[in-house]
PDB file of N, CA and C in Angstrom:
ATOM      1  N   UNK A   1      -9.566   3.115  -3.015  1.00  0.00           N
ATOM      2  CA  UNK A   1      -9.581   1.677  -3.077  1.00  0.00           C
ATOM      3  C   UNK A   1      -9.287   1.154  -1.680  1.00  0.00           C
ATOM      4  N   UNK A   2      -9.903  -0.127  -1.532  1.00  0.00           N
ATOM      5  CA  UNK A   2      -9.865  -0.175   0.575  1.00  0.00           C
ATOM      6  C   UNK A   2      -9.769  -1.797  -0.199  1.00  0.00           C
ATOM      7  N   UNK A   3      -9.422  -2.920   0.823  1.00  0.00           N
ATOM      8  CA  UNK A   3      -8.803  -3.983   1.088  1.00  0.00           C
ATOM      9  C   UNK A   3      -8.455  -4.159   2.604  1.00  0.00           C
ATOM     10  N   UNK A   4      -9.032  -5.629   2.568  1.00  0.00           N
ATOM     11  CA  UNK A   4      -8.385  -6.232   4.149  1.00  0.00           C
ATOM     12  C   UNK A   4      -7.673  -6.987   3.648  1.00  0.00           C
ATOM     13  N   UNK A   5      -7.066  -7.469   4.785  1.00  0.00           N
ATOM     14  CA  UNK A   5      -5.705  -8.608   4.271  1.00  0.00           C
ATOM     15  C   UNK A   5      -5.503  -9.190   5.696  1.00  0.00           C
ATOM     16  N   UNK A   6      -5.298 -10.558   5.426  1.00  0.00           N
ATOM     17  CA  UNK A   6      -4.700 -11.135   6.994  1.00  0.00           C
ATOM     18  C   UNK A   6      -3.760 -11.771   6.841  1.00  0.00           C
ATOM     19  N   UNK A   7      -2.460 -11.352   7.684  1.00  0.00           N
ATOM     20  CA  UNK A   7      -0.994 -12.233   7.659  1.00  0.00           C
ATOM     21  C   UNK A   7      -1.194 -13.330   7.774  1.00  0.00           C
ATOM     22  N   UNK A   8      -0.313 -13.980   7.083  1.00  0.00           N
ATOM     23  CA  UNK A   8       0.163 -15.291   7.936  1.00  0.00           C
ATOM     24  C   UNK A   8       1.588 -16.031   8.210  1.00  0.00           C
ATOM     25  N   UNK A   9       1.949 -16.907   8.615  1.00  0.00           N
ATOM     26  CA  UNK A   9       2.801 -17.690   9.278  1.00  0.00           C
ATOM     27  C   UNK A   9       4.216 -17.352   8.310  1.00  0.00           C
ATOM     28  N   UNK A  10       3.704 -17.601   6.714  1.00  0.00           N
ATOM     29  CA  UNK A  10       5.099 -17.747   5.648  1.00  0.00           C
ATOM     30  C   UNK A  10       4.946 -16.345   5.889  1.00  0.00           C
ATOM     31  N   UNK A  11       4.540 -15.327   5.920  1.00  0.00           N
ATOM     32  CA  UNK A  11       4.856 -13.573   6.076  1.00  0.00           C
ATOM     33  C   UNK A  11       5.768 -13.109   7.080  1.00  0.00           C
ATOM     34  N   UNK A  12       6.493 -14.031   7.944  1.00  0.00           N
ATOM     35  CA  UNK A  12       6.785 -13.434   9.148  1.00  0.00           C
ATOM     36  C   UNK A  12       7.896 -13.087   8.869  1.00  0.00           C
ATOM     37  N   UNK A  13       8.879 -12.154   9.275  1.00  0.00           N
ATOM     38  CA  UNK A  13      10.269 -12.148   9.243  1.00  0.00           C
ATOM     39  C   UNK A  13      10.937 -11.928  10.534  1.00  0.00           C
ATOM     40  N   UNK A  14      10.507 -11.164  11.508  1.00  0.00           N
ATOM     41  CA  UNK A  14      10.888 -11.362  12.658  1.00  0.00           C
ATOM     42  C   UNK A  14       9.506 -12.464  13.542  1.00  0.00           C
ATOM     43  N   UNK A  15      10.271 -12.904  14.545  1.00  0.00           N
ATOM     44  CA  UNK A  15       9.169 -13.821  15.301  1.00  0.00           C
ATOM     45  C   UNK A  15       7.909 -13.366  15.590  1.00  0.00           C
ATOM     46  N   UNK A  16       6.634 -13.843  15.304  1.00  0.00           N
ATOM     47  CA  UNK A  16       5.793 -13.186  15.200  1.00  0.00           C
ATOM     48  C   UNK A  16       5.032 -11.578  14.358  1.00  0.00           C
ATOM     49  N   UNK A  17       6.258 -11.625  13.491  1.00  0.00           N
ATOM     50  CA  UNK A  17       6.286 -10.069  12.621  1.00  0.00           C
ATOM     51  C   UNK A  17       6.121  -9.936  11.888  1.00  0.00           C
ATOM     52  N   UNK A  18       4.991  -9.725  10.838  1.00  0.00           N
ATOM     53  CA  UNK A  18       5.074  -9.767   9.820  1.00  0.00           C
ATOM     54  C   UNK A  18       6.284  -8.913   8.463  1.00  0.00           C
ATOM     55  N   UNK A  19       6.777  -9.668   8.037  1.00  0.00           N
ATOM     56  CA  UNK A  19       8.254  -8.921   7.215  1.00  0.00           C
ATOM     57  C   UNK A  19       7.551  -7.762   6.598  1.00  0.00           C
ATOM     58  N   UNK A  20       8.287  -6.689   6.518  1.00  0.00           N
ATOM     59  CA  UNK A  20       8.196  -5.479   5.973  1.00  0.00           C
ATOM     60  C   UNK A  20       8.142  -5.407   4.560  1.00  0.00           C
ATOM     61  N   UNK A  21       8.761  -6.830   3.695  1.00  0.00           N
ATOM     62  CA  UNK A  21       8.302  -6.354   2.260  1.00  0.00           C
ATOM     63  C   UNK A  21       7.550  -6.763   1.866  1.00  0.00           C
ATOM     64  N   UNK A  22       6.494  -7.598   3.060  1.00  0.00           N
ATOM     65  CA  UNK A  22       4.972  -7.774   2.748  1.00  0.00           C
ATOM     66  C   UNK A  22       4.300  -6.560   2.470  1.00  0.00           C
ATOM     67  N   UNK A  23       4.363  -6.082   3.448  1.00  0.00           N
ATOM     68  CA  UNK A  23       3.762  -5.223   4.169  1.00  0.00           C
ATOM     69  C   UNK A  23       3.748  -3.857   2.680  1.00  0.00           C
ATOM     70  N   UNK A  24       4.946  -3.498   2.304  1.00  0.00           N
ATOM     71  CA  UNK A  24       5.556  -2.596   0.994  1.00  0.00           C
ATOM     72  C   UNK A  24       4.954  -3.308   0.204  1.00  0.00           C
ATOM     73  N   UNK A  25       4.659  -4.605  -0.661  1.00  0.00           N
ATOM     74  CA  UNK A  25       4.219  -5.037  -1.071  1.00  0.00           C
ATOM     75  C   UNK A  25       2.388  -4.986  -1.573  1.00  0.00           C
ATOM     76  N   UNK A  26       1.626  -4.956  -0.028  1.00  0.00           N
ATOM     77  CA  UNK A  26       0.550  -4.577  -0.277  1.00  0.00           C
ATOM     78  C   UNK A  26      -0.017  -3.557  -0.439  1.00  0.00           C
ATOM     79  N   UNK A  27       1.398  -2.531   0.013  1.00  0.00           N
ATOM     80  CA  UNK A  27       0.903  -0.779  -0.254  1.00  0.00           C
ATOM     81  C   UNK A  27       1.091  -0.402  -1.806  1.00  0.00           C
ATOM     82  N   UNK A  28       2.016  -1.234  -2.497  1.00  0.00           N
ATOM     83  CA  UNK A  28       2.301  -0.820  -4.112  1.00  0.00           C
ATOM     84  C   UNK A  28       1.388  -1.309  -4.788  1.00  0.00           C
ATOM     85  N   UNK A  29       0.595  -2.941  -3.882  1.00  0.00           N
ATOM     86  CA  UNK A  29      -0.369  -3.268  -4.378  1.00  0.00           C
ATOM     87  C   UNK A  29      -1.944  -2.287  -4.746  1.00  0.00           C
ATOM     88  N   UNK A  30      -2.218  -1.792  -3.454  1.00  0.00           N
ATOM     89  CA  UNK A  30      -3.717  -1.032  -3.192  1.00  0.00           C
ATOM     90  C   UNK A  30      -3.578   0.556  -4.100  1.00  0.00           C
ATOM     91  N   UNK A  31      -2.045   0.600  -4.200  1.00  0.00           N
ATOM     92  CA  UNK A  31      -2.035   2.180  -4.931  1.00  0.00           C
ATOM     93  C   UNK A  31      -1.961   1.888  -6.478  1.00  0.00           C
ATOM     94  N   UNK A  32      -1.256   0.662  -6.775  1.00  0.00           N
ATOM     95  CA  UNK A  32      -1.973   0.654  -8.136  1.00  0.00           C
ATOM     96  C   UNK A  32      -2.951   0.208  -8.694  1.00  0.00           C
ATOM     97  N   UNK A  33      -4.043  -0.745  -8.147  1.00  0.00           N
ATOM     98  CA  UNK A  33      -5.373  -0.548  -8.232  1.00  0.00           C
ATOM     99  C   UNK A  33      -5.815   0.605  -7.830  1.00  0.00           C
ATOM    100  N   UNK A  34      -5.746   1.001  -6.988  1.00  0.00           N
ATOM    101  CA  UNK A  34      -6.713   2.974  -6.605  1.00  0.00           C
ATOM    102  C   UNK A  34      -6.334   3.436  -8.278  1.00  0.00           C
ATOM    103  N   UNK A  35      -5.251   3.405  -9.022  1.00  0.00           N
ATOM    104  CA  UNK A  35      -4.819   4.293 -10.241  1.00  0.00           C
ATOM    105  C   UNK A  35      -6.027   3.345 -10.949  1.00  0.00           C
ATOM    106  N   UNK A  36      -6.000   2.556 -10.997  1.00  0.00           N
ATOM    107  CA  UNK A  36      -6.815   1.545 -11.905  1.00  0.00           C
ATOM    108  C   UNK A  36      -8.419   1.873 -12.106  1.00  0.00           C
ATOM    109  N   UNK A  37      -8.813   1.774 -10.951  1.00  0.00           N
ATOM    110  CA  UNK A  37      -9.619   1.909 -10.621  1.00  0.00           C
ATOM    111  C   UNK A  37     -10.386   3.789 -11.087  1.00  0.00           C
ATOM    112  N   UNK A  38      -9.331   5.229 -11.245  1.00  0.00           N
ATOM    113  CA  UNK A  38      -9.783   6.425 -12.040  1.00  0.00           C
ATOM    114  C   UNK A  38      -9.438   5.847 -13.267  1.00  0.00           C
ATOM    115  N   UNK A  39      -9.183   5.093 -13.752  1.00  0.00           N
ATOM    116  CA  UNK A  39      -9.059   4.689 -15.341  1.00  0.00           C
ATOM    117  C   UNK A  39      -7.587   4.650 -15.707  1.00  0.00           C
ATOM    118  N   UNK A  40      -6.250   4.950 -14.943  1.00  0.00           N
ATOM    119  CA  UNK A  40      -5.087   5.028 -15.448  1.00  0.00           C
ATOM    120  C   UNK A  40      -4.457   3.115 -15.216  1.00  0.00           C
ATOM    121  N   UNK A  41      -3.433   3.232 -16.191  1.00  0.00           N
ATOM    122  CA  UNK A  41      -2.356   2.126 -15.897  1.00  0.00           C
ATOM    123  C   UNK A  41      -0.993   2.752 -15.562  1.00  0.00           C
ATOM    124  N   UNK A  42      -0.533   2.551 -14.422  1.00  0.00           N
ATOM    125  CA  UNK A  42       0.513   2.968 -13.896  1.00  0.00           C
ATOM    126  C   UNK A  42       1.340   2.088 -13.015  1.00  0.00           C
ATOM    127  N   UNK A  43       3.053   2.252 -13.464  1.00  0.00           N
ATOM    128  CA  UNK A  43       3.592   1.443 -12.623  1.00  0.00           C
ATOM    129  C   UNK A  43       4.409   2.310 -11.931  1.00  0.00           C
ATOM    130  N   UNK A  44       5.088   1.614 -10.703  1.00  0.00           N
ATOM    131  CA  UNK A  44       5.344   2.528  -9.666  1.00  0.00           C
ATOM    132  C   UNK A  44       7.260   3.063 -10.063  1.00  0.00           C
ATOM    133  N   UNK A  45       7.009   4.105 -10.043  1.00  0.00           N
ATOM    134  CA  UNK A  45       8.666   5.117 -10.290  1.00  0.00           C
ATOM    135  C   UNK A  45       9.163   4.864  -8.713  1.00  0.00           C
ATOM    136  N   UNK A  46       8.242   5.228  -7.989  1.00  0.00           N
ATOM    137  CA  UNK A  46       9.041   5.890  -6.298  1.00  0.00           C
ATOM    138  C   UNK A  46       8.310   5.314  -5.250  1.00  0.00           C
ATOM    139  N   UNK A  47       8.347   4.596  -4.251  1.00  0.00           N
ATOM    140  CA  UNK A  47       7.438   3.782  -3.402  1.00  0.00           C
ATOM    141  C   UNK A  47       8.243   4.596  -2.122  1.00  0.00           C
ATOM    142  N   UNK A  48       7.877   5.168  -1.183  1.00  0.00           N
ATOM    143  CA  UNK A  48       8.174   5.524  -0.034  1.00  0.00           C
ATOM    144  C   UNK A  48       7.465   5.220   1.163  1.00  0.00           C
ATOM    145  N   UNK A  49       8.002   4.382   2.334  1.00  0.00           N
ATOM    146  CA  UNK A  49       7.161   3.330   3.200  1.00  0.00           C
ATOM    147  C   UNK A  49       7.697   3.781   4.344  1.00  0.00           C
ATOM    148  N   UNK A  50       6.515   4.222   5.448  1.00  0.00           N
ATOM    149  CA  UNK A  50       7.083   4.644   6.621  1.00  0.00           C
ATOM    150  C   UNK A  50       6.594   3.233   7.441  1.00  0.00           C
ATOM    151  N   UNK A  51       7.090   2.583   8.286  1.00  0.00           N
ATOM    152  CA  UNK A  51       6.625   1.780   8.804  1.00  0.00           C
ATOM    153  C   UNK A  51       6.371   2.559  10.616  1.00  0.00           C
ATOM    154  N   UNK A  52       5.039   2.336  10.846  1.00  0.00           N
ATOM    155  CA  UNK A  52       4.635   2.812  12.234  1.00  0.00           C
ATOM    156  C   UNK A  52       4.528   1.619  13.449  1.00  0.00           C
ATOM    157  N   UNK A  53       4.190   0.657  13.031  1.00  0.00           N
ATOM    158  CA  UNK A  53       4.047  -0.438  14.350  1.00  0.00           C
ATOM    159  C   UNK A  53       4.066  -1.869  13.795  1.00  0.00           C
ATOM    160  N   UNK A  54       4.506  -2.774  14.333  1.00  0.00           N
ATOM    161  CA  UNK A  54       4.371  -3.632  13.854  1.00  0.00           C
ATOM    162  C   UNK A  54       2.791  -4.577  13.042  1.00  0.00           C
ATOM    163  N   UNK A  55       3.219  -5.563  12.316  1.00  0.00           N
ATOM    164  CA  UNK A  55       2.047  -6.329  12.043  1.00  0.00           C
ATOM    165  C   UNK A  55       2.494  -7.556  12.380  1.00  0.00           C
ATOM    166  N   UNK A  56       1.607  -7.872  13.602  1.00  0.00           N
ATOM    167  CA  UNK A  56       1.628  -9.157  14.000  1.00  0.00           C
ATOM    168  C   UNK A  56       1.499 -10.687  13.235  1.00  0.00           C
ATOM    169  N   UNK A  57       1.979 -11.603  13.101  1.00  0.00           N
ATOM    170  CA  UNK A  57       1.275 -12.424  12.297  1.00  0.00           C
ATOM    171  C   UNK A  57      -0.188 -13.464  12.563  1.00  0.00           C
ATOM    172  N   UNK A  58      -1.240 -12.851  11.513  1.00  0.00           N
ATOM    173  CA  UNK A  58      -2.103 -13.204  11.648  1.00  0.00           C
ATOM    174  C   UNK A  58      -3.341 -12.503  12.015  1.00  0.00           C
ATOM    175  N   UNK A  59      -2.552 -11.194  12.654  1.00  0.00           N
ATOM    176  CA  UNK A  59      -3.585  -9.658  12.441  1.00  0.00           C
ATOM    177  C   UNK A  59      -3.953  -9.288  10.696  1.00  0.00           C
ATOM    178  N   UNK A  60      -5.347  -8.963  11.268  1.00  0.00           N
ATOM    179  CA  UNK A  60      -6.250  -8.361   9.886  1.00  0.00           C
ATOM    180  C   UNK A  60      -5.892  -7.037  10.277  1.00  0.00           C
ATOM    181  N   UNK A  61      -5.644  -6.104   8.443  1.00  0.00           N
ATOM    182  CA  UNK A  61      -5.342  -5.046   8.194  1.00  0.00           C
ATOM    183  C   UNK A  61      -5.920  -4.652   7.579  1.00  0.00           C
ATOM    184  N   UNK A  62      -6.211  -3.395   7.432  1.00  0.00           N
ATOM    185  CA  UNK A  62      -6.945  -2.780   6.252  1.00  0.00           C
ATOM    186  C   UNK A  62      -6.229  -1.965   5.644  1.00  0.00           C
ATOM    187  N   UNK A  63      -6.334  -2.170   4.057  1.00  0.00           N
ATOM    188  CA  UNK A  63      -5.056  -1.354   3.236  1.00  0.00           C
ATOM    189  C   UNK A  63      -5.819  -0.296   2.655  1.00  0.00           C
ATOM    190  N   UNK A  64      -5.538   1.140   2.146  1.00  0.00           N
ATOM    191  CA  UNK A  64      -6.225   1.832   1.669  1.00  0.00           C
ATOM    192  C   UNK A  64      -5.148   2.446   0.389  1.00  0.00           C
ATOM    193  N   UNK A  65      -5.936   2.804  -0.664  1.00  0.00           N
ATOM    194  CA  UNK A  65      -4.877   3.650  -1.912  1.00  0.00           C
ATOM    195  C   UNK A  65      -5.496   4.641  -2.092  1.00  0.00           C
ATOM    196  N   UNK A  66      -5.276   5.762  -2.689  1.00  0.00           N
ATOM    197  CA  UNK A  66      -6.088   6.861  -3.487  1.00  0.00           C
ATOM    198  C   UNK A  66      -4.887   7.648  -4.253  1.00  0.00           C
ATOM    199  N   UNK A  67      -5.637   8.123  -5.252  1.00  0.00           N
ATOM    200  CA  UNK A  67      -4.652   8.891  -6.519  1.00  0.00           C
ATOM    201  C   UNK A  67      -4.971  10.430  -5.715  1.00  0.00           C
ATOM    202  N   UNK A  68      -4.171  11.194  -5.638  1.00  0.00           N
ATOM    203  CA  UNK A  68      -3.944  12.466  -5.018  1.00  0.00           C
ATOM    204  C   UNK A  68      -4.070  13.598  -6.138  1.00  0.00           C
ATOM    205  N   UNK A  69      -3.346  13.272  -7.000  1.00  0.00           N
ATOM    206  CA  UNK A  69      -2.816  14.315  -8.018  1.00  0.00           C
ATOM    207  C   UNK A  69      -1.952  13.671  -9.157  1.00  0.00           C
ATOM    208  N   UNK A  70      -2.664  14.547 -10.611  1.00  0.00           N
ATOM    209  CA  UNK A  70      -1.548  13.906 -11.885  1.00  0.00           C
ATOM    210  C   UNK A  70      -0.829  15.544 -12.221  1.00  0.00           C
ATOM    211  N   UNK A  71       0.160  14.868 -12.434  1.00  0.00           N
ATOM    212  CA  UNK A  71       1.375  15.887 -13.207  1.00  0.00           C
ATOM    213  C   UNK A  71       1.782  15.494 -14.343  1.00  0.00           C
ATOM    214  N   UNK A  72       1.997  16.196 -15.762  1.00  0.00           N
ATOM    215  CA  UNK A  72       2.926  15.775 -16.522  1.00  0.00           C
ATOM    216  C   UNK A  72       3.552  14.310 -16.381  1.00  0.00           C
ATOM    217  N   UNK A  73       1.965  13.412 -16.427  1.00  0.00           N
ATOM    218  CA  UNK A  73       2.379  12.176 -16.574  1.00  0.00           C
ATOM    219  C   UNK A  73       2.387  11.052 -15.616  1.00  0.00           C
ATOM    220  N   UNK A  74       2.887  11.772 -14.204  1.00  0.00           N
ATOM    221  CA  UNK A  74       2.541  11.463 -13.001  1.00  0.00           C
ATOM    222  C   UNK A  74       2.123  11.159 -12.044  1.00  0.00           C
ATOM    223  N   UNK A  75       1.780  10.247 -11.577  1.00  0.00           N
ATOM    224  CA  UNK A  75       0.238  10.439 -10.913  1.00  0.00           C
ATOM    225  C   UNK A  75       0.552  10.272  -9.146  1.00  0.00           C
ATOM    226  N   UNK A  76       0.384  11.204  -8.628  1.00  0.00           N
ATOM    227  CA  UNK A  76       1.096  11.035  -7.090  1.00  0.00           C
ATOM    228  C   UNK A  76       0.275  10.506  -6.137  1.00  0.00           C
ATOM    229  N   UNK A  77       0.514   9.580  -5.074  1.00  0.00           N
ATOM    230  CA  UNK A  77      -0.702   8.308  -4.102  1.00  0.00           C
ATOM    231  C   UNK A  77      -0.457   8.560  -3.247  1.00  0.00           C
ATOM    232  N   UNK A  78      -1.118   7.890  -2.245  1.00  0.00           N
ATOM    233  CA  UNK A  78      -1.086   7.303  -1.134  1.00  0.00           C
ATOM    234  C   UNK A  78      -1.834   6.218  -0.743  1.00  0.00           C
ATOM    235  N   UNK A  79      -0.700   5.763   0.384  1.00  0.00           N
ATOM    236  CA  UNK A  79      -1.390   4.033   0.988  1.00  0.00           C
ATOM    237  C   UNK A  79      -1.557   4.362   2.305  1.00  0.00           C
ATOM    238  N   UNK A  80      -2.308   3.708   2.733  1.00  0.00           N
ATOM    239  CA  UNK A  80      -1.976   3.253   4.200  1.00  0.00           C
ATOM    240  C   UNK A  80      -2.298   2.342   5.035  1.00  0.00           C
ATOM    241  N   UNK A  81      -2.149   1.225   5.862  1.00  0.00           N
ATOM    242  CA  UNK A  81      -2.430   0.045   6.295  1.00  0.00           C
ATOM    243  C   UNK A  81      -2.840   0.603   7.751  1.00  0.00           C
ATOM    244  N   UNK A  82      -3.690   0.031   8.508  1.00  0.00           N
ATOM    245  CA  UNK A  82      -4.339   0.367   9.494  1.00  0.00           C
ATOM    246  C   UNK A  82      -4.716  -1.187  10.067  1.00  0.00           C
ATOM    247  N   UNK A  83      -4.509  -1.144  11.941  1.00  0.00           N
ATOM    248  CA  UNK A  83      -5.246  -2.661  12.459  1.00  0.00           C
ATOM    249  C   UNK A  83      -6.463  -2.746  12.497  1.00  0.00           C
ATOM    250  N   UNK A  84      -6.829  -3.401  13.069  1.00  0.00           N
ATOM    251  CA  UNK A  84      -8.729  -3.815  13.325  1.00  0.00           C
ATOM    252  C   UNK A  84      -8.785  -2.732  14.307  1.00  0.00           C
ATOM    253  N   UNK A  85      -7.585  -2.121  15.276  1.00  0.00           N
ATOM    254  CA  UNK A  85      -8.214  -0.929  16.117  1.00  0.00           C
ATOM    255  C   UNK A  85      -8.305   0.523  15.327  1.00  0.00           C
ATOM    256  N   UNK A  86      -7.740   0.632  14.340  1.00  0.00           N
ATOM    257  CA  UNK A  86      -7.663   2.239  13.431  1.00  0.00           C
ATOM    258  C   UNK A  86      -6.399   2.887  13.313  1.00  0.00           C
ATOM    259  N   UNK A  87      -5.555   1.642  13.973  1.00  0.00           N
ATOM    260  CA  UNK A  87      -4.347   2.218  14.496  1.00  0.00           C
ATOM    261  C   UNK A  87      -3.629   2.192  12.978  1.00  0.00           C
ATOM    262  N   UNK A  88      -3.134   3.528  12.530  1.00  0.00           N
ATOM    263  CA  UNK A  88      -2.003   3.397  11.592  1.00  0.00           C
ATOM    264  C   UNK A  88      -0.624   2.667  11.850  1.00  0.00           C
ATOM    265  N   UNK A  89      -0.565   1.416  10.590  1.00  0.00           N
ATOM    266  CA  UNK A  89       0.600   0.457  11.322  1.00  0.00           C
ATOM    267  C   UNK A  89       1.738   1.025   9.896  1.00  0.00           C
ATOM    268  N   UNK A  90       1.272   1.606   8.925  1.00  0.00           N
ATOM    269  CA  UNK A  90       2.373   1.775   8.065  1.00  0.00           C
ATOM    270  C   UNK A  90       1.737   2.442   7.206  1.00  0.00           C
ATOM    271  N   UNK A  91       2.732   3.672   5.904  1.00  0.00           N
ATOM    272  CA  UNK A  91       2.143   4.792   5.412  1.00  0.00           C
ATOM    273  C   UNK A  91       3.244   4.989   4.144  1.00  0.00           C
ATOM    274  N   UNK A  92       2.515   4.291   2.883  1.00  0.00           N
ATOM    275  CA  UNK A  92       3.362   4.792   1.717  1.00  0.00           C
ATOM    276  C   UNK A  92       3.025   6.074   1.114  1.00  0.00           C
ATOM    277  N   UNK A  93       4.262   6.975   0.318  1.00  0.00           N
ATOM    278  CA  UNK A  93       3.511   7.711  -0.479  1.00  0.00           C
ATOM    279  C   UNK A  93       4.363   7.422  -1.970  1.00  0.00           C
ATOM    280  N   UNK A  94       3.965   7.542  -2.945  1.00  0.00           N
ATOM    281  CA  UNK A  94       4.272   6.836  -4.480  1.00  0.00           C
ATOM    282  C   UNK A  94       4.134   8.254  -5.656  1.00  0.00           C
ATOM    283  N   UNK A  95       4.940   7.593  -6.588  1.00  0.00           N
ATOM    284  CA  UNK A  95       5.102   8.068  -7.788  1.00  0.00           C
ATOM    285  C   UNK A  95       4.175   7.305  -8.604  1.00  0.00           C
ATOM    286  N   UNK A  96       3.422   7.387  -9.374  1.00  0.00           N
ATOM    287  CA  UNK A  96       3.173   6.438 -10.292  1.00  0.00           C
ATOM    288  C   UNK A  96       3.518   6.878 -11.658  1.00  0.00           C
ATOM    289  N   UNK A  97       4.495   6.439 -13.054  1.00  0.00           N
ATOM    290  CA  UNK A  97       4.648   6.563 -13.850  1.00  0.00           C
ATOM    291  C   UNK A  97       3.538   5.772 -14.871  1.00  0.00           C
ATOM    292  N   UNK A  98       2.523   6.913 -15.452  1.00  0.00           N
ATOM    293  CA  UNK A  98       1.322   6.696 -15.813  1.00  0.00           C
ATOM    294  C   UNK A  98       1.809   6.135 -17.378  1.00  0.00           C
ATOM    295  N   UNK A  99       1.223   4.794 -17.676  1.00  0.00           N
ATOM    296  CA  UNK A  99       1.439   4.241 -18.495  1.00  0.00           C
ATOM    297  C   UNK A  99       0.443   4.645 -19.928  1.00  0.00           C
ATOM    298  N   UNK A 100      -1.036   4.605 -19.362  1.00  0.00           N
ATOM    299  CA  UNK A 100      -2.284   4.836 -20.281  1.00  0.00           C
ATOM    300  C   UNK A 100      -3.362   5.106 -19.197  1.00  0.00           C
ATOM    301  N   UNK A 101      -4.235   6.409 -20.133  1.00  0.00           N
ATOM    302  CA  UNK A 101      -5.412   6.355 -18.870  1.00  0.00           C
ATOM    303  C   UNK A 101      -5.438   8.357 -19.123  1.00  0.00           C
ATOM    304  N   UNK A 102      -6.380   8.828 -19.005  1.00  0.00           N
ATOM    305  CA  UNK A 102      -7.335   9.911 -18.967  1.00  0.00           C
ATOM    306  C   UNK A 102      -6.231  11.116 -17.669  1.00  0.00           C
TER     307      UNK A 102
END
């Protein structure tokens, strides 16, 4: 599942920065559509967010999800947000506690 997104002004938390639980925010977002999207409903058990560089406010990002692997119920992700240069700006990896779904 892929998504752009562009900050803005109410996102900021440091001057010019976009706040970090935006940022966590759109990675729990894109990984539970990616689940959605193989047919599961899943909400998130474990969200783990590395943050790599800042997001400026008002820089376009591109968010990415994909389902990795299901376990006994489980379904294990990844996110990752990237700038308009390719640059990795931040990198979740997730639990998803699979609600319904194949």
């Amino acid at each position: 599942m892929k998504a752009n997104f562009q900050t803005k002004k109410e996102y900021e938390g440091y001057a010019n920065i976009t706040h970090g639980g935006i940022i966590t925010t759109l990675l729990d977002e894109i990984i539970v559509w990616a689940c959605r999207k193989k047919g599961y409903e899943a909400m998130t058990a474990e969200l783990k967010v590395r943050f790599k560089k800042a997001v400026l406010v008002g820089e376009e990002v591109e968010i990415t999800g994909r389902v990795l692997e299901k376990r006994k119920g489980i379904l294990y992700c990844q996110g990752e947000m990237r700038n308009k240069n390719g640059q990795l700006v931040a990198f979740a990896e997730a639990k998803m506690f699979l609600t319904y779904g194949t």
